[in-house]
PDB file of N, CA and C in Angstrom:
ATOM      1  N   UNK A   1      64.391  37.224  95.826  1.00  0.00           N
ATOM      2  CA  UNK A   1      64.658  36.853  94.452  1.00  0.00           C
ATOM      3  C   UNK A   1      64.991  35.364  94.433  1.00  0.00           C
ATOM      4  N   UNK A   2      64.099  34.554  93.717  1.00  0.00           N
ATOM      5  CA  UNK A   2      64.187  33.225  93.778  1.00  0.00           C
ATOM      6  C   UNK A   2      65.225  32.880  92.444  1.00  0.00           C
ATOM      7  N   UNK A   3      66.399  31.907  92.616  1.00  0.00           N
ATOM      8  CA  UNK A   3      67.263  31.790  91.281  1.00  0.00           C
ATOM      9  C   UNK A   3      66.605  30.860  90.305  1.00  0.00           C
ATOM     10  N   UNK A   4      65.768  29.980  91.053  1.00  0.00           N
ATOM     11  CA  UNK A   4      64.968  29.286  89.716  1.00  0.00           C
ATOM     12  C   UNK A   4      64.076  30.178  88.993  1.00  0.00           C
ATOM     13  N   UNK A   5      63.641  30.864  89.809  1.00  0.00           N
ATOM     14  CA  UNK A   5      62.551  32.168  89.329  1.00  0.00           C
ATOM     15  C   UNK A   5      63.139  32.893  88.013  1.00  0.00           C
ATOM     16  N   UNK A   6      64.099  33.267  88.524  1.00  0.00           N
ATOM     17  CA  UNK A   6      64.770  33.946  87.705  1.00  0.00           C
ATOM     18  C   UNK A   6      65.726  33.572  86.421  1.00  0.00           C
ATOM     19  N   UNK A   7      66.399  32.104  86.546  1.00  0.00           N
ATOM     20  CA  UNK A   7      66.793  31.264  85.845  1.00  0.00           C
ATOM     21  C   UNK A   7      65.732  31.381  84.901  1.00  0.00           C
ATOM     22  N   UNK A   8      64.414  30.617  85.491  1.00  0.00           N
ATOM     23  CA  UNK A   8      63.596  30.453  84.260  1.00  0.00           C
ATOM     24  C   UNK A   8      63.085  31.530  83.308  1.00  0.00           C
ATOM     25  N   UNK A   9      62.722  32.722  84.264  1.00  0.00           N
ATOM     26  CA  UNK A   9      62.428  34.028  82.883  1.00  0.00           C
ATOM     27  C   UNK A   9      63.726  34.380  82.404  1.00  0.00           C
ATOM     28  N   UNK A  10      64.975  34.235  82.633  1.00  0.00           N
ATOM     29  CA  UNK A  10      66.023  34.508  82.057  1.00  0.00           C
ATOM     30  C   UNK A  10      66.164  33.611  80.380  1.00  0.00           C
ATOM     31  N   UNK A  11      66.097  31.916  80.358  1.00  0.00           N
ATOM     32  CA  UNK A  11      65.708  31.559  79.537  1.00  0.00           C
ATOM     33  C   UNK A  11      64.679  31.962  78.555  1.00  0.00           C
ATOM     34  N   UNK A  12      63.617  32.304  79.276  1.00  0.00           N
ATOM     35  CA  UNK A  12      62.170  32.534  78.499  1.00  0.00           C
ATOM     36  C   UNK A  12      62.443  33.992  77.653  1.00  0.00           C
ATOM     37  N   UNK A  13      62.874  34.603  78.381  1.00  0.00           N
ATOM     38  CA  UNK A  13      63.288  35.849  77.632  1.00  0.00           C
ATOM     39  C   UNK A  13      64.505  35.477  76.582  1.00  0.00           C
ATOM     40  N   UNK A  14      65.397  34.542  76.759  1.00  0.00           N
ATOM     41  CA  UNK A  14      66.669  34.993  76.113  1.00  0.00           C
ATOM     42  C   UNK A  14      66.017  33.825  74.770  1.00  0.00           C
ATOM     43  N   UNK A  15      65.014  32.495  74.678  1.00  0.00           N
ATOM     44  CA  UNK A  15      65.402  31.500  74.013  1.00  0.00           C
ATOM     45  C   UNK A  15      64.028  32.074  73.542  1.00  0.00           C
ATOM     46  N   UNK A  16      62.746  32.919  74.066  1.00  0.00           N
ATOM     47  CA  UNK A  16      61.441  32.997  73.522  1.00  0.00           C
ATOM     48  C   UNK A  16      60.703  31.628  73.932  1.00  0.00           C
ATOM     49  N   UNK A  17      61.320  30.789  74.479  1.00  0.00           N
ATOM     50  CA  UNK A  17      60.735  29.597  74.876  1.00  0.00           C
ATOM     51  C   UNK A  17      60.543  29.315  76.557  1.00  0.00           C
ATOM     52  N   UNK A  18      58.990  28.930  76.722  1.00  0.00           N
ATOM     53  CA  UNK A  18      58.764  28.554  78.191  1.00  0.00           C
ATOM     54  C   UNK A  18      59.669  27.327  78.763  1.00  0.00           C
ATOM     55  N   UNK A  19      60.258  26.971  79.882  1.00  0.00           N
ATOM     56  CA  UNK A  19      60.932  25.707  79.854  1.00  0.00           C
ATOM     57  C   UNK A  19      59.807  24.967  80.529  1.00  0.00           C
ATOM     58  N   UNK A  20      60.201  23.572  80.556  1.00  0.00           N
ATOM     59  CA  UNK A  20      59.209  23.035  81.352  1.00  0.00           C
ATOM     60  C   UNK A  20      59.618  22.791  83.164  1.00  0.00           C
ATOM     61  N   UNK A  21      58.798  22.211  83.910  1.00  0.00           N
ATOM     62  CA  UNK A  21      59.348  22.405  85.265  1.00  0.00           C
ATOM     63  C   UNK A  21      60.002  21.495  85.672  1.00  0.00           C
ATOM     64  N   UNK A  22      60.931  21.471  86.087  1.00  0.00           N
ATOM     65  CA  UNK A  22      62.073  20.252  86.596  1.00  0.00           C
ATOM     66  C   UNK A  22      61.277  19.551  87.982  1.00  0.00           C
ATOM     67  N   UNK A  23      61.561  18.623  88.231  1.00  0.00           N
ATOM     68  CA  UNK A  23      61.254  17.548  89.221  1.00  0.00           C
ATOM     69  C   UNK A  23      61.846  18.696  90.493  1.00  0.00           C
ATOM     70  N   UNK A  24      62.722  19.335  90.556  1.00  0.00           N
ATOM     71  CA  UNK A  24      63.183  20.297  91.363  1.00  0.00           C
ATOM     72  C   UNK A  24      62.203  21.212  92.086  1.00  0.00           C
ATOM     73  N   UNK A  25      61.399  21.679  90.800  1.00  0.00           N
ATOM     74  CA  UNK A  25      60.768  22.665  90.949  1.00  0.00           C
ATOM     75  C   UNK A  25      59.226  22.639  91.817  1.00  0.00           C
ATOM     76  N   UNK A  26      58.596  21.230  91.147  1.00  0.00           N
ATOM     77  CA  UNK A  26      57.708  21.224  91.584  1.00  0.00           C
ATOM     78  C   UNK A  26      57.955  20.036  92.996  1.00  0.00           C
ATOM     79  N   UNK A  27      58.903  20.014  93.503  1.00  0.00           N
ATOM     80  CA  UNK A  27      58.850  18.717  94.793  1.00  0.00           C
ATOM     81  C   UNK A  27      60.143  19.745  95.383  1.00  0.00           C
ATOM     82  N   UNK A  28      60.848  20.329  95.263  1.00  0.00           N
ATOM     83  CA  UNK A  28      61.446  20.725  96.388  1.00  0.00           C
ATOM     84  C   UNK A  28      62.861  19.460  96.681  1.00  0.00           C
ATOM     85  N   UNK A  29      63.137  18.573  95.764  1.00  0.00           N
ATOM     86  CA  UNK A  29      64.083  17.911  95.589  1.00  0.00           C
ATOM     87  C   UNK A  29      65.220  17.278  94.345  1.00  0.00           C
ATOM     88  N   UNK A  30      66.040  16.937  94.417  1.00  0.00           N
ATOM     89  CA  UNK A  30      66.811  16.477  93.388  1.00  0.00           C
ATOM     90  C   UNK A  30      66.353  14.851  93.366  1.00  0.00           C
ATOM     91  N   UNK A  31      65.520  14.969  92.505  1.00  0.00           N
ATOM     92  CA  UNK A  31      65.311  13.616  91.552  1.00  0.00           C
ATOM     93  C   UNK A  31      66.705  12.623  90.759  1.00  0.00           C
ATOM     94  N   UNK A  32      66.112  11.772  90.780  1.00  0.00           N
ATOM     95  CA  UNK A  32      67.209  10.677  90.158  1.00  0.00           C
ATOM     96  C   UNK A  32      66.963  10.456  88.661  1.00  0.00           C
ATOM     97  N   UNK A  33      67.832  10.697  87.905  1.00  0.00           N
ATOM     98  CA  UNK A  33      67.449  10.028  86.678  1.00  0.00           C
ATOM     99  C   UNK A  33      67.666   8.631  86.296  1.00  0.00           C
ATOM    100  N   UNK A  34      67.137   7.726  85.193  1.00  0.00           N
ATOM    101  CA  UNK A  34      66.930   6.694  85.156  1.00  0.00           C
ATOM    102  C   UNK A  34      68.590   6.516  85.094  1.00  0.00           C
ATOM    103  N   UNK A  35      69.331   6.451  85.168  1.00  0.00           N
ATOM    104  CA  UNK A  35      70.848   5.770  84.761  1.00  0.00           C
ATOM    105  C   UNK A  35      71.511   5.849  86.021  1.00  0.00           C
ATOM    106  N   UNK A  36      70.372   6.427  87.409  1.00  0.00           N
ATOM    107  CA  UNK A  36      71.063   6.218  88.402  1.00  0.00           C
ATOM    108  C   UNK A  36      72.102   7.735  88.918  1.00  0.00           C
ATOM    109  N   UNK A  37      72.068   8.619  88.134  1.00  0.00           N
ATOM    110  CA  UNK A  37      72.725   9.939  88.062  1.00  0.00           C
ATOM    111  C   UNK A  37      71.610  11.156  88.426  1.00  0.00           C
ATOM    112  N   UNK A  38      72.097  12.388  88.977  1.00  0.00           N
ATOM    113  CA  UNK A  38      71.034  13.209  89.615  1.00  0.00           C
ATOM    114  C   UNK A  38      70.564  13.631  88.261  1.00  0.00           C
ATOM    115  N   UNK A  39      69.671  14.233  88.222  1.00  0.00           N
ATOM    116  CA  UNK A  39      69.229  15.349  87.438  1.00  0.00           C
ATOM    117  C   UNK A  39      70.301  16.307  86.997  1.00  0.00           C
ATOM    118  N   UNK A  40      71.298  16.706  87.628  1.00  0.00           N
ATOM    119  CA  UNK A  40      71.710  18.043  87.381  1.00  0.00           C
ATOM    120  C   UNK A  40      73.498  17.264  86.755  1.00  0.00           C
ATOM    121  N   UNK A  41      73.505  15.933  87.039  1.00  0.00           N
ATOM    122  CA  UNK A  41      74.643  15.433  86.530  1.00  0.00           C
ATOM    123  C   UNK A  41      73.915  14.794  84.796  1.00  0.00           C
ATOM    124  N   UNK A  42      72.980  14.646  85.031  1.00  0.00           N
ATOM    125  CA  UNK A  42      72.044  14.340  83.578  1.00  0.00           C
ATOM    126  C   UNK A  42      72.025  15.379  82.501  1.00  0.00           C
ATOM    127  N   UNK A  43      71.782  16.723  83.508  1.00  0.00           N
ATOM    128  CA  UNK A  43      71.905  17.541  82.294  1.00  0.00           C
ATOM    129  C   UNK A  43      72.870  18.363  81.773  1.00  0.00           C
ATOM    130  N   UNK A  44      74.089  18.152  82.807  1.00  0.00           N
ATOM    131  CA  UNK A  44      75.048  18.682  82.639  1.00  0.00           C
ATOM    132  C   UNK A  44      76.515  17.974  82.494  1.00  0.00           C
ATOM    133  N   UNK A  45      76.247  16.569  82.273  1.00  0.00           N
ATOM    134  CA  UNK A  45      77.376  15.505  82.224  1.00  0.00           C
ATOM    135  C   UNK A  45      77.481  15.553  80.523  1.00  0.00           C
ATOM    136  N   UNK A  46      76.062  15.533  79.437  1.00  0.00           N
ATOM    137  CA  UNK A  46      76.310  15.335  78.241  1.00  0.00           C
ATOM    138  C   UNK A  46      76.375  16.966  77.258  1.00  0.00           C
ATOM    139  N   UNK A  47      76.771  18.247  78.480  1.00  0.00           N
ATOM    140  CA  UNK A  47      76.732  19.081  77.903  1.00  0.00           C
ATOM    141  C   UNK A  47      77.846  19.251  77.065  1.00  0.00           C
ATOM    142  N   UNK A  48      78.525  20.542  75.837  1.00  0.00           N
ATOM    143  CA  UNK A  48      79.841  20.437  75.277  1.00  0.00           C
ATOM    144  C   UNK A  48      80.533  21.235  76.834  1.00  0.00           C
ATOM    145  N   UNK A  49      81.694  20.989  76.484  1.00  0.00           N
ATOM    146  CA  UNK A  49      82.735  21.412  77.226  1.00  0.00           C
ATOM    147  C   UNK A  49      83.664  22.603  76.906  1.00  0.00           C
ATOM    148  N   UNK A  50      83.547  23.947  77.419  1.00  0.00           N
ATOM    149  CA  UNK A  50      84.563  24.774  76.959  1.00  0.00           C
ATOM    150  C   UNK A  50      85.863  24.529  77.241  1.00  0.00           C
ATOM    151  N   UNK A  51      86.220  26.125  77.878  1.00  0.00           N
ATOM    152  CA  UNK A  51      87.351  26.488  78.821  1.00  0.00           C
ATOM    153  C   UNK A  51      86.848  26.103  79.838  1.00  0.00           C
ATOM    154  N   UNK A  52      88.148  25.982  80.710  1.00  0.00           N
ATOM    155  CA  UNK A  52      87.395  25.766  82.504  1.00  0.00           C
ATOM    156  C   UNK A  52      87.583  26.568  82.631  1.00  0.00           C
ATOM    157  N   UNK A  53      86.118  26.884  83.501  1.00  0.00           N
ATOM    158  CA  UNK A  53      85.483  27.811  84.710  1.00  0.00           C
ATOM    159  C   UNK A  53      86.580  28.469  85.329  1.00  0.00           C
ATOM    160  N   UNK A  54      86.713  29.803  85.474  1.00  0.00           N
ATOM    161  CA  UNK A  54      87.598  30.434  86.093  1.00  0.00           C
ATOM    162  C   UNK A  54      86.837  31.670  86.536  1.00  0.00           C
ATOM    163  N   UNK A  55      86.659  32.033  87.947  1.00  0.00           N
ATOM    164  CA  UNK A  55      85.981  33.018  88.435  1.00  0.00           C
ATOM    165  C   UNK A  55      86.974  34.380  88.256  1.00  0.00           C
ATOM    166  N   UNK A  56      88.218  34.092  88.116  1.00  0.00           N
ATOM    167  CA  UNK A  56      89.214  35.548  87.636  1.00  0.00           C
ATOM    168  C   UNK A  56      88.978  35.998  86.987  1.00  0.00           C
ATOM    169  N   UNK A  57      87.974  35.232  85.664  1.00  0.00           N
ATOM    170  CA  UNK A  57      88.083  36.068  84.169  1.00  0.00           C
ATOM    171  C   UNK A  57      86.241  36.492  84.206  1.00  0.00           C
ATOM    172  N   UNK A  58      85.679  36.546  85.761  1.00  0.00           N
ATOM    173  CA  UNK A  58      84.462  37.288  85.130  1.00  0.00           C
ATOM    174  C   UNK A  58      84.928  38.589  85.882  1.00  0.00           C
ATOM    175  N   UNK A  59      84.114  39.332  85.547  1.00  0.00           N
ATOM    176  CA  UNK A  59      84.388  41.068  85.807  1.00  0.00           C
ATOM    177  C   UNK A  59      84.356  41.228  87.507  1.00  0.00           C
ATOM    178  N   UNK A  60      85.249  41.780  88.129  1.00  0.00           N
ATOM    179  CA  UNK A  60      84.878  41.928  89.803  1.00  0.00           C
ATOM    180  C   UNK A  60      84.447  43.188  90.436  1.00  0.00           C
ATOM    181  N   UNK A  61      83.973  44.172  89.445  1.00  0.00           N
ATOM    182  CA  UNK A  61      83.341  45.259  89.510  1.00  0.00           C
ATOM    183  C   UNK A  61      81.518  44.829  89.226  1.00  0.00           C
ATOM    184  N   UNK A  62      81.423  43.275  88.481  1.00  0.00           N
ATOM    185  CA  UNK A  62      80.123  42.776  88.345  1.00  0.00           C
ATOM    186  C   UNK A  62      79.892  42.001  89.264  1.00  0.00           C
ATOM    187  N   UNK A  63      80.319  41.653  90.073  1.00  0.00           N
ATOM    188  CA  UNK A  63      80.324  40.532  90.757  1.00  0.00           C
ATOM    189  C   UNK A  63      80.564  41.422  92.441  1.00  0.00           C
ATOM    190  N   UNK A  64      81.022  42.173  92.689  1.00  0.00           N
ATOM    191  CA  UNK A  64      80.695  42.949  93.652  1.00  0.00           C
ATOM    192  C   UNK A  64      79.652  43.927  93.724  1.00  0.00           C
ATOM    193  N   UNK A  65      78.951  44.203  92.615  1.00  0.00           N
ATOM    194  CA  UNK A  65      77.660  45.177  92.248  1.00  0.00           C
ATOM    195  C   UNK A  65      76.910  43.872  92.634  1.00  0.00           C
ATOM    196  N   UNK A  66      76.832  42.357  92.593  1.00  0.00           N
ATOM    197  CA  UNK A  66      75.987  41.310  92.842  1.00  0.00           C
ATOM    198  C   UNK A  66      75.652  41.112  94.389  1.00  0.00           C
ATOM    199  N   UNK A  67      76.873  41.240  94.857  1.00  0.00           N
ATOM    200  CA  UNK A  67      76.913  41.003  96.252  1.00  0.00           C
ATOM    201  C   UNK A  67      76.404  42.236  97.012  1.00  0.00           C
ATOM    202  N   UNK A  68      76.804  43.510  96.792  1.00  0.00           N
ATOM    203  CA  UNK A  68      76.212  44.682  97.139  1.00  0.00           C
ATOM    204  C   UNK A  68      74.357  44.444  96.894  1.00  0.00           C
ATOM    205  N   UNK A  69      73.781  44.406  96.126  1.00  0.00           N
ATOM    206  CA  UNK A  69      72.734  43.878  95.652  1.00  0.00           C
ATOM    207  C   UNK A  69      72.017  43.216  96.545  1.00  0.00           C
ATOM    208  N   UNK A  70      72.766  41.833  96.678  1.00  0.00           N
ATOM    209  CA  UNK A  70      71.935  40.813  97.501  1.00  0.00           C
ATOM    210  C   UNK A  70      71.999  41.920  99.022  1.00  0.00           C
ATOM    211  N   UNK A  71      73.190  41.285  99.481  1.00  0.00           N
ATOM    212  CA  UNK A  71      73.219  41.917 101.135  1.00  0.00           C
ATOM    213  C   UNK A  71      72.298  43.151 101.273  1.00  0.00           C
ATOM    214  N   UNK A  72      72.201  44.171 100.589  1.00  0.00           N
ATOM    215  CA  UNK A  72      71.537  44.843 100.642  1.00  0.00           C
ATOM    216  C   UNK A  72      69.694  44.760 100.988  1.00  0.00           C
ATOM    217  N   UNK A  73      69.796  43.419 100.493  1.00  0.00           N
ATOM    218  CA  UNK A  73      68.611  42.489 100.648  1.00  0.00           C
ATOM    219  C   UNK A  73      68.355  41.677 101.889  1.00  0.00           C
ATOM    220  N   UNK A  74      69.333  41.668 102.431  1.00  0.00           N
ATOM    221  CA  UNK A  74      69.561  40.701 103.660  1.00  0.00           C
ATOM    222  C   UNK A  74      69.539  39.414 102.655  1.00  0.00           C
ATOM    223  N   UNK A  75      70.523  39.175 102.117  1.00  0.00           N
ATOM    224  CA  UNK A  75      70.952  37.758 101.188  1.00  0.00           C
ATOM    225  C   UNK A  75      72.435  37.540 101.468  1.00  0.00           C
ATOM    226  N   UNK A  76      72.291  37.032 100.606  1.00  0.00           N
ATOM    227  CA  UNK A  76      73.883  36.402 100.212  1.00  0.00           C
ATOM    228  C   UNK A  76      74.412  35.276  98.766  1.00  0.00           C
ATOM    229  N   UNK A  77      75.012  35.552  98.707  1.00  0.00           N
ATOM    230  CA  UNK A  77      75.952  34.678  97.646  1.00  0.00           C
ATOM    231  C   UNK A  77      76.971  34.098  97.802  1.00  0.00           C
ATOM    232  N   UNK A  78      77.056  32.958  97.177  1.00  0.00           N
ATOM    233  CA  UNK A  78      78.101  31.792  97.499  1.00  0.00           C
ATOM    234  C   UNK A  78      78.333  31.569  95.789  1.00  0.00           C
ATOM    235  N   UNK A  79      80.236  31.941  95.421  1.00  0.00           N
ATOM    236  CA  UNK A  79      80.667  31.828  94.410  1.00  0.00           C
ATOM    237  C   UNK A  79      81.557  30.068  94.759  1.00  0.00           C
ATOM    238  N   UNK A  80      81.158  29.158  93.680  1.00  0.00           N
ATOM    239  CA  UNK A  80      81.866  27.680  93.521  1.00  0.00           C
ATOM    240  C   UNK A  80      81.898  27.539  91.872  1.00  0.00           C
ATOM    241  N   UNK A  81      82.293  25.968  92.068  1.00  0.00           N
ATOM    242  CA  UNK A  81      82.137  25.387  90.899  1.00  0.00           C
ATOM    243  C   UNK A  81      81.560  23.976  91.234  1.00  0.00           C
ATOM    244  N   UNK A  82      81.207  22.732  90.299  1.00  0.00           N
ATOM    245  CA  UNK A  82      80.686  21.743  90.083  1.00  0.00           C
ATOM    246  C   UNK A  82      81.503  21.222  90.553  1.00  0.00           C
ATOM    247  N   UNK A  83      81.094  19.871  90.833  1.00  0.00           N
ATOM    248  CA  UNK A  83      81.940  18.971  91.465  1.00  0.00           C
ATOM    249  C   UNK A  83      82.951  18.604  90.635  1.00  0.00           C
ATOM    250  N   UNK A  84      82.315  17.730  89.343  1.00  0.00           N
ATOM    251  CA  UNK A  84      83.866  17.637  88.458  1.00  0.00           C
ATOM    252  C   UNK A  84      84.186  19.076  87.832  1.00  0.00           C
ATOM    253  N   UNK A  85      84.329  20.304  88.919  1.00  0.00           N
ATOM    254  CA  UNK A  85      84.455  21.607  88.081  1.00  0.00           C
ATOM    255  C   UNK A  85      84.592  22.004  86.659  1.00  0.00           C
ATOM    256  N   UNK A  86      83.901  21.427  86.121  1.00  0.00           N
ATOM    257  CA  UNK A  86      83.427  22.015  84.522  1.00  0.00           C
ATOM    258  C   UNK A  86      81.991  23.001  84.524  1.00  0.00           C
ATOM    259  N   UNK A  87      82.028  23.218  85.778  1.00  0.00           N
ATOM    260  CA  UNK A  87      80.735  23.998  85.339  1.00  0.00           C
ATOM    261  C   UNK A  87      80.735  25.537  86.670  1.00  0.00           C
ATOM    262  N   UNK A  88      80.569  26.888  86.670  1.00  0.00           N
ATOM    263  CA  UNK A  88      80.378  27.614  87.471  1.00  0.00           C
ATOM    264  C   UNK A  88      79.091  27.366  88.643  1.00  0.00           C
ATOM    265  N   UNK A  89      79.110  27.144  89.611  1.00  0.00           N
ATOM    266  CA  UNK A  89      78.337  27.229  90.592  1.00  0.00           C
ATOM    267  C   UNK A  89      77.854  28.894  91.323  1.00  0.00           C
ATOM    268  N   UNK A  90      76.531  29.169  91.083  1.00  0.00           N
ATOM    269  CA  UNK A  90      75.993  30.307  92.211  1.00  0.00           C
ATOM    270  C   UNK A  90      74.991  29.789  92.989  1.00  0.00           C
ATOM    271  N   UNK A  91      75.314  29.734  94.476  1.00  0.00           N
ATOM    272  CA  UNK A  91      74.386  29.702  95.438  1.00  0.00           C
ATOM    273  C   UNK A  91      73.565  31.164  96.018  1.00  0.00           C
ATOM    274  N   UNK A  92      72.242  31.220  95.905  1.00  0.00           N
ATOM    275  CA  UNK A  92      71.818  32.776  96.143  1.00  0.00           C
ATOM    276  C   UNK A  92      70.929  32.501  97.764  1.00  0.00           C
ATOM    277  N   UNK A  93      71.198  32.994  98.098  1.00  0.00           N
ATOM    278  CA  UNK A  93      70.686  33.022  99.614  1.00  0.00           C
ATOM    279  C   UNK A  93      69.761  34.207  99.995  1.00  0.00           C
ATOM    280  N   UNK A  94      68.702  34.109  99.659  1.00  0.00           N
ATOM    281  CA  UNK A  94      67.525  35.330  99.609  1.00  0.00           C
ATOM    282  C   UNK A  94      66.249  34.936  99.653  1.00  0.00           C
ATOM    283  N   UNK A  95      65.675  35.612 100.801  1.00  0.00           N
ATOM    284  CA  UNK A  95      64.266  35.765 101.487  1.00  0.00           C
ATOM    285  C   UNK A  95      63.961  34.009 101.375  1.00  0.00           C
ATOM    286  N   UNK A  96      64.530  33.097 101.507  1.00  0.00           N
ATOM    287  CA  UNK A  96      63.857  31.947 101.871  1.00  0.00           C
ATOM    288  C   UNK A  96      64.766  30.839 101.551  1.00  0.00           C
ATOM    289  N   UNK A  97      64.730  29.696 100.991  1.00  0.00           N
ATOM    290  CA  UNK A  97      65.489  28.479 100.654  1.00  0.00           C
ATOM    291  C   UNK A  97      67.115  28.936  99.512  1.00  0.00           C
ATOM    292  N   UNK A  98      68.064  28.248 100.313  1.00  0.00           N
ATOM    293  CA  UNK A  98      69.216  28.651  99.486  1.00  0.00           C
ATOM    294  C   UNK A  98      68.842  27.867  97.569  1.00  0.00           C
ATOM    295  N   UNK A  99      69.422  29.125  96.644  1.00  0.00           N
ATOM    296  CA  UNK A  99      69.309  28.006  95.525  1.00  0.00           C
ATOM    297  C   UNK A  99      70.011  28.140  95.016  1.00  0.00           C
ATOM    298  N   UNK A 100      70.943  27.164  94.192  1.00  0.00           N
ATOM    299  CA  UNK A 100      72.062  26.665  93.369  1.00  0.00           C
ATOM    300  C   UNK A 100      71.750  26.900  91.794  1.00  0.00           C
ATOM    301  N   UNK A 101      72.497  27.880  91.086  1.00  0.00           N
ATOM    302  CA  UNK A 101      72.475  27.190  89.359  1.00  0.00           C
ATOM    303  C   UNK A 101      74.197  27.421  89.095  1.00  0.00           C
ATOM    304  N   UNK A 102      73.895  26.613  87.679  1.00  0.00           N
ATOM    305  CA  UNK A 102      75.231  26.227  87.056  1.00  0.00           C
ATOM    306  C   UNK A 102      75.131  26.821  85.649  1.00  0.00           C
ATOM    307  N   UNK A 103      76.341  27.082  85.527  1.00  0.00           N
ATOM    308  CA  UNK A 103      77.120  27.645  83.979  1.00  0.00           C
ATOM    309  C   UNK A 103      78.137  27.157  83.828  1.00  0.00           C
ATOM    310  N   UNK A 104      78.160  27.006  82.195  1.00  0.00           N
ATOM    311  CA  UNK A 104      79.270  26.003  81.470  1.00  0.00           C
ATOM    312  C   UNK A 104      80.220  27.616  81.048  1.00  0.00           C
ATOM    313  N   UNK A 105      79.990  28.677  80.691  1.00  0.00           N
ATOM    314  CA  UNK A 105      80.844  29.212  79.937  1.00  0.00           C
ATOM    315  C   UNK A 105      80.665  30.869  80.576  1.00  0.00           C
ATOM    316  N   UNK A 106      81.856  31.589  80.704  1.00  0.00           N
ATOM    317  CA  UNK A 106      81.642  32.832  81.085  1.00  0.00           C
ATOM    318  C   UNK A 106      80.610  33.872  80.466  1.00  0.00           C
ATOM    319  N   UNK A 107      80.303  33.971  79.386  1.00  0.00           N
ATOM    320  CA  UNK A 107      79.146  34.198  78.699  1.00  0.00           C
ATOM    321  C   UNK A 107      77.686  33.889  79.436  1.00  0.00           C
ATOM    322  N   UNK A 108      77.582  32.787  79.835  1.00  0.00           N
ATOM    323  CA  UNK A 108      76.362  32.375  80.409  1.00  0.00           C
ATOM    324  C   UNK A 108      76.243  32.619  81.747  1.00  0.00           C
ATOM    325  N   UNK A 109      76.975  32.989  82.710  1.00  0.00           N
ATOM    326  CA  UNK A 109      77.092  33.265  83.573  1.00  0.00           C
ATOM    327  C   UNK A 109      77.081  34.970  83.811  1.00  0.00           C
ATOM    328  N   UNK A 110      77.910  35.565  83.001  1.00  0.00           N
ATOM    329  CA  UNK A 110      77.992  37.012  82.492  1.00  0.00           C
ATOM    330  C   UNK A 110      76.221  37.702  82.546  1.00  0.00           C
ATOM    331  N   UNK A 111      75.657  36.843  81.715  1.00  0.00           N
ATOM    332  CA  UNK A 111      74.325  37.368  80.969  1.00  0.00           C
ATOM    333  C   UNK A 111      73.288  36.872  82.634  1.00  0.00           C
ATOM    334  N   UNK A 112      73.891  35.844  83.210  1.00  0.00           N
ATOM    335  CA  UNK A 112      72.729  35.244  84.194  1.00  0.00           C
ATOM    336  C   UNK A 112      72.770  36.724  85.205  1.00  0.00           C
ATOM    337  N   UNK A 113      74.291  37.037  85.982  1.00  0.00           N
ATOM    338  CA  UNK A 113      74.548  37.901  86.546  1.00  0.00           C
ATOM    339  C   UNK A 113      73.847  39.376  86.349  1.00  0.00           C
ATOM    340  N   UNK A 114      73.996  39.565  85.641  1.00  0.00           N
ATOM    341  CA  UNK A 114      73.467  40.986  84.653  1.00  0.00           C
ATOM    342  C   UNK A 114      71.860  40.934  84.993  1.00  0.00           C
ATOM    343  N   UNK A 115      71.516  39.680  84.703  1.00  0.00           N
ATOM    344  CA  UNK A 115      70.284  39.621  84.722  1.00  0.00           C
ATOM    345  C   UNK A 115      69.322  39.495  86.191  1.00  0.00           C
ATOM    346  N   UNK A 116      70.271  39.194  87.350  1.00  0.00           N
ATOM    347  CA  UNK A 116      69.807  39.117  88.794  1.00  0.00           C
ATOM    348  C   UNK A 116      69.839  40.284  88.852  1.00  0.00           C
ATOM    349  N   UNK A 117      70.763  41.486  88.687  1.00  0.00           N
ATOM    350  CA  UNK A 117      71.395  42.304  88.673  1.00  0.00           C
ATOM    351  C   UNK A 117      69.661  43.695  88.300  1.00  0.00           C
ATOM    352  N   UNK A 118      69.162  42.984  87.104  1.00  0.00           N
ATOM    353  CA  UNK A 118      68.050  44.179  86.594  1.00  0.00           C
ATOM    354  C   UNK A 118      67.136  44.321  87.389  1.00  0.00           C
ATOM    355  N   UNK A 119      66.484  42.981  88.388  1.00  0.00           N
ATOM    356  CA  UNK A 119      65.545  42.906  89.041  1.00  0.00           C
ATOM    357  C   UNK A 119      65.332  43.449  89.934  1.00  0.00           C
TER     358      UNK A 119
END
């Protein structure tokens, strides 16, 4: 289970809209944006700001059904946050290259989970 893979039909399904492909996607690297900032500080430096990220307040009956899941897969998962922690970090470690996404709000993270979760 690839997390960009899945990131992206997660969007496509939830917004009805295709996204387009990140510099990520198609090169296998984190691109620079013009101001000198990564990509992922570009798109997530001018996002709004909730509550902070707190992994206590997502469900741990969901989040151990995740991990059961992967391993079961011969995977793994790595629970963080962003560097200036405003944002949830999941690293998914399955059948090939580790991959990283981010969430601003327990909601979005809730629905991402759920959604590794159907596949």
């Amino acid at each position: 289970m690839k997390v960009s893979k899945a990131r992206y039909e997660y969007n496509k399904r939830e917004t009805g809209v295709e996204m387009a492909k990140r510099y990520e996607d198609k090169n296998g690297k984190n691109g620079t944006a013009a101001a000198g900032r990564s990509k992922i500080a570009e798109r997530f430096g001018n996002a709004t700001r909730g509550e902070q990220p707190d992994w206590a307040r997502i469900n741990a009956e969901l989040l151990w059904a995740l991990i059961q899941r992967l391993t079961a897969d011969d995977g793994a998962v790595m629970f963080g946050y962003s560097r200036d922690g405003g944002a949830y970090s999941l690293k998914v470690y399955s059948g090939g290259e580790p991959e990283k996404a981010y969430f601003h709000t327990d909601a979005e993270m809730i629905d991402f989970i759920n959604y590794l979760l159907e596949e």
